[in-house]
N, C-alpha and C. Protein backbone atom coordinates (compact mmCIF):
# COMPACT_ATOMS: atom_id res chain seq x y z
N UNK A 1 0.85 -1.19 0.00
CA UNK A 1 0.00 0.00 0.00
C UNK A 1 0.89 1.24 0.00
N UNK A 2 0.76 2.20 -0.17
CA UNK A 2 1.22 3.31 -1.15
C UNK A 2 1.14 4.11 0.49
N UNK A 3 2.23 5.03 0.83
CA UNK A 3 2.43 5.64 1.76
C UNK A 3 1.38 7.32 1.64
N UNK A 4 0.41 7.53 2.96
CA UNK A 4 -0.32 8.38 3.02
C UNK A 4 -0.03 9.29 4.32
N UNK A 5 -0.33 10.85 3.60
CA UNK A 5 0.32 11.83 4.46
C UNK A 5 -0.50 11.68 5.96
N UNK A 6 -0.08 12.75 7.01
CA UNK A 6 -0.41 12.54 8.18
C UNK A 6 -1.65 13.10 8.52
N UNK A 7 -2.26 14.33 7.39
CA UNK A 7 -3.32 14.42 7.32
C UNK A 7 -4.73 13.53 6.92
N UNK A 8 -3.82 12.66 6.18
CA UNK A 8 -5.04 12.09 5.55
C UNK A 8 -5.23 10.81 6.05
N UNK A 9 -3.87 10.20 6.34
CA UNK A 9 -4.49 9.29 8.12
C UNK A 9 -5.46 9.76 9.22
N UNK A 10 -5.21 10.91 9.54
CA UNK A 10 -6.23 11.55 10.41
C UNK A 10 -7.70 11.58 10.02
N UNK A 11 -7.40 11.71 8.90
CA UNK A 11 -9.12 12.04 8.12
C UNK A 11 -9.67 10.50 7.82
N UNK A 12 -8.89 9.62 7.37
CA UNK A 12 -9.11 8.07 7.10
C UNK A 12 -9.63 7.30 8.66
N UNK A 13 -8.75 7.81 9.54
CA UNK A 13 -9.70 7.72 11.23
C UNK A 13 -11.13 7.71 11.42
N UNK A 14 -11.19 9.41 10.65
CA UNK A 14 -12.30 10.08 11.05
C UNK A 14 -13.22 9.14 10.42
N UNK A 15 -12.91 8.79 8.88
CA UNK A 15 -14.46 8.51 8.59
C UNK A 15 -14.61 7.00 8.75
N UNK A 16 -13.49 6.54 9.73
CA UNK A 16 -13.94 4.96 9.75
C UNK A 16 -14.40 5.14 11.28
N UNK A 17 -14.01 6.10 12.05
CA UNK A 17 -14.96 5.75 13.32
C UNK A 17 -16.14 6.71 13.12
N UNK A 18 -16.70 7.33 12.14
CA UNK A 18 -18.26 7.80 12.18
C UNK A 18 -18.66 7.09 11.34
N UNK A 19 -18.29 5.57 10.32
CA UNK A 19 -19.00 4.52 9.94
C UNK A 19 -19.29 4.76 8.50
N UNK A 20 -18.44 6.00 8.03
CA UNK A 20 -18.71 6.14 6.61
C UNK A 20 -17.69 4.78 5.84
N UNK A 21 -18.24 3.38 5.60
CA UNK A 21 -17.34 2.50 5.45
C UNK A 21 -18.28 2.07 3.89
N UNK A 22 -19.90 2.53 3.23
CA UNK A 22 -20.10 2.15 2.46
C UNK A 22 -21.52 3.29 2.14
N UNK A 23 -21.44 2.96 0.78
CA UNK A 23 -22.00 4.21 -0.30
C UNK A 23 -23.03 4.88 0.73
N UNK A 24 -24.31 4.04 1.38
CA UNK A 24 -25.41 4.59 1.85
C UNK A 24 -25.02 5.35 3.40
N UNK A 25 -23.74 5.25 3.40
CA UNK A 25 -23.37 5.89 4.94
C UNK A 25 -22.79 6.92 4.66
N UNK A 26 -22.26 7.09 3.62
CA UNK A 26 -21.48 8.25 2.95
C UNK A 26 -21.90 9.62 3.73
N UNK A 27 -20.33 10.51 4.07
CA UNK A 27 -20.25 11.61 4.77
C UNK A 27 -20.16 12.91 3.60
N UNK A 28 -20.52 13.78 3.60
CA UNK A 28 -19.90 15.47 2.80
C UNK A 28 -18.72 15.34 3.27
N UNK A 29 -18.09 16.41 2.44
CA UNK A 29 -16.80 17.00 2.96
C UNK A 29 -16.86 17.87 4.07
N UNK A 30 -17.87 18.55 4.17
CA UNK A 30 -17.99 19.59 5.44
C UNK A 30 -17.96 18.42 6.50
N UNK A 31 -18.98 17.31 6.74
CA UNK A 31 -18.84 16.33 7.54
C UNK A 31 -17.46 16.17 7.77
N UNK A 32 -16.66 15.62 6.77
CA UNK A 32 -15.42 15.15 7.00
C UNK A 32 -14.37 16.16 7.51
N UNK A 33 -14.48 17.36 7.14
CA UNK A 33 -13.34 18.38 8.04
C UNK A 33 -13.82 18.47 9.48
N UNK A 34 -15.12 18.81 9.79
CA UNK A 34 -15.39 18.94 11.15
C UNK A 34 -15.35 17.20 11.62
N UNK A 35 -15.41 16.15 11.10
CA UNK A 35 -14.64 15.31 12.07
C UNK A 35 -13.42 15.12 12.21
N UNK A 36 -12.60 15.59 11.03
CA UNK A 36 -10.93 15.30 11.31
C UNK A 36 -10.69 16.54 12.08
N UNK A 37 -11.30 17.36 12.42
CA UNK A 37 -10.31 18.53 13.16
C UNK A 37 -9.35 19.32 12.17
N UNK A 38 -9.36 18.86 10.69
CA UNK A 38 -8.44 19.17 9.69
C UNK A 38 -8.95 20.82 8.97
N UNK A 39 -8.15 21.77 8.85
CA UNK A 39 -8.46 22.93 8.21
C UNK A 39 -9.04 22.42 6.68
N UNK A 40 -10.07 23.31 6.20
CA UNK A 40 -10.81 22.98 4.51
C UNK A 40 -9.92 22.39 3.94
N UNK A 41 -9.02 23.25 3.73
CA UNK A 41 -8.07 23.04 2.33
C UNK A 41 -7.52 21.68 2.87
N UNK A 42 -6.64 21.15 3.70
CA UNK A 42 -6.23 20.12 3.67
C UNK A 42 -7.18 19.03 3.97
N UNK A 43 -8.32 19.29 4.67
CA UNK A 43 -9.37 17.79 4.32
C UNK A 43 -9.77 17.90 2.99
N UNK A 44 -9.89 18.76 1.95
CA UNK A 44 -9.77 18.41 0.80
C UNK A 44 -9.30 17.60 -0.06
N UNK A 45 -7.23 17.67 0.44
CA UNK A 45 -6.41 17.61 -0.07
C UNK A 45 -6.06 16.29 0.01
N UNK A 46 -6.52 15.87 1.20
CA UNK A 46 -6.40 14.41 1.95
C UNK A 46 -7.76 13.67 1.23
N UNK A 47 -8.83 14.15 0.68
CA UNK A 47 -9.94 13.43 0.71
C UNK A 47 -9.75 13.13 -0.69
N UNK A 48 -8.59 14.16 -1.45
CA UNK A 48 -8.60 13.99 -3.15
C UNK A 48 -7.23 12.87 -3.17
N UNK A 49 -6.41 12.82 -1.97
CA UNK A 49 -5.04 11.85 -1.66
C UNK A 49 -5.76 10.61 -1.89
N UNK A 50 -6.63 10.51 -1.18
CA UNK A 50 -7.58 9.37 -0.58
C UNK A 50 -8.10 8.51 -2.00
N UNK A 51 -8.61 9.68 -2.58
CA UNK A 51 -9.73 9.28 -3.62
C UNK A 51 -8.64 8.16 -4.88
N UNK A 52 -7.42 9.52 -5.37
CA UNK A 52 -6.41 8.70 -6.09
C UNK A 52 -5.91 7.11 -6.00
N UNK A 53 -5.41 7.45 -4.49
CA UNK A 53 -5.18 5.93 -3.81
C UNK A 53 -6.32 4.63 -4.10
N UNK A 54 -7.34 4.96 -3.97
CA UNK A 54 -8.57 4.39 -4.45
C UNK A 54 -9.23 3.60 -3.18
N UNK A 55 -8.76 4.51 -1.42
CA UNK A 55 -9.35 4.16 -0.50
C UNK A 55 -10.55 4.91 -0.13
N UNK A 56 -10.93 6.06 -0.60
CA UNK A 56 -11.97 6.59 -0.61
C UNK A 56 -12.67 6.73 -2.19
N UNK A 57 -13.79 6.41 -2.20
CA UNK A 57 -14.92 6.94 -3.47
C UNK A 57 -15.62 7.78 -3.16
N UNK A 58 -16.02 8.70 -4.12
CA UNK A 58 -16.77 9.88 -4.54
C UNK A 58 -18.17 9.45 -4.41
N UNK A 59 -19.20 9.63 -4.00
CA UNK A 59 -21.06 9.56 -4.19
C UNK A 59 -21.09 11.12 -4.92
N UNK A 60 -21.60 11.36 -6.54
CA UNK A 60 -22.27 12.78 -6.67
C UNK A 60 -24.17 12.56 -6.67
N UNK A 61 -24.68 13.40 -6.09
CA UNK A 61 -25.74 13.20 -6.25
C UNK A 61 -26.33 14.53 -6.74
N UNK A 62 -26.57 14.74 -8.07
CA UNK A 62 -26.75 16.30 -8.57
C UNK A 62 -25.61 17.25 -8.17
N UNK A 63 -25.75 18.23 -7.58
CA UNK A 63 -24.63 19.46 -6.94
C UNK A 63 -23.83 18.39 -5.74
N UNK A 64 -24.24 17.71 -5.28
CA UNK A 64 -24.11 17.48 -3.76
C UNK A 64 -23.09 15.83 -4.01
N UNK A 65 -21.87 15.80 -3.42
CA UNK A 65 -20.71 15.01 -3.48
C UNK A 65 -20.56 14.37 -1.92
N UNK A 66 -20.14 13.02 -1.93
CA UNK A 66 -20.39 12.43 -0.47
C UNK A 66 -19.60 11.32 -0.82
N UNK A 67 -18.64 10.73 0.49
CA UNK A 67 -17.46 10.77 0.10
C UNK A 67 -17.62 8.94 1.22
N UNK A 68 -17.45 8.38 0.77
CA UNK A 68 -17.01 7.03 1.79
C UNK A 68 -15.65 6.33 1.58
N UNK A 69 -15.45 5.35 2.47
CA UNK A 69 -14.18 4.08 2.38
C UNK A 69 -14.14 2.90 1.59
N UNK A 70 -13.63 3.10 0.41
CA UNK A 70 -13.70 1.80 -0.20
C UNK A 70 -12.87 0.53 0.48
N UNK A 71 -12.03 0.92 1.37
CA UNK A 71 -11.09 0.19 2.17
C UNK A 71 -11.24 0.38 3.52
N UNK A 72 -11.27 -0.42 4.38
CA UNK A 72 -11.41 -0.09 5.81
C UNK A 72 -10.14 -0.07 6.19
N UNK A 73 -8.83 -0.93 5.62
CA UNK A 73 -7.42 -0.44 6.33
C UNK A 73 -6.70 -0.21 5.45
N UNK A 74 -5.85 -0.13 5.83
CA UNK A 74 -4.64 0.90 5.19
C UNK A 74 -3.90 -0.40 5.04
């Protein structure tokens, strides 16, 4: 597995202990900064780290984007 920054461990925490682990549990990004404690820009940055890696997937639903764990570990 492909080495991930220290932000985005933090944020990979977050959304496995509030249970975002599959599509219908899926968190926002606003969700996801106010659970990592992480400033916007870098829960962004971590959530687009994430996405590449291919441990987090994207939900769009019209305007509105929601974000879960395709992987539960690292």
């Amino acid at each position: 597995m492909a080495e991930i920054s220290a932000q985005a461990g933090k944020l990979f925490k977050a959304m496995k202990k509030a249970g975002a682990i599959s599509e219908d549990k899926s968190i926002t990004a606003e969700k996801a900064t106010s659970l990592s404690t992480l400033p916007k820009a870098q829960c962004m940055n971590a959530l687009q780290d994430l996405e590449k890696k291919g441990i987090v997937k994207k939900k769009t639903k019209g305007n509105a984007s929601s974000y879960f764990l395709a992987k539960t570990d690292l």
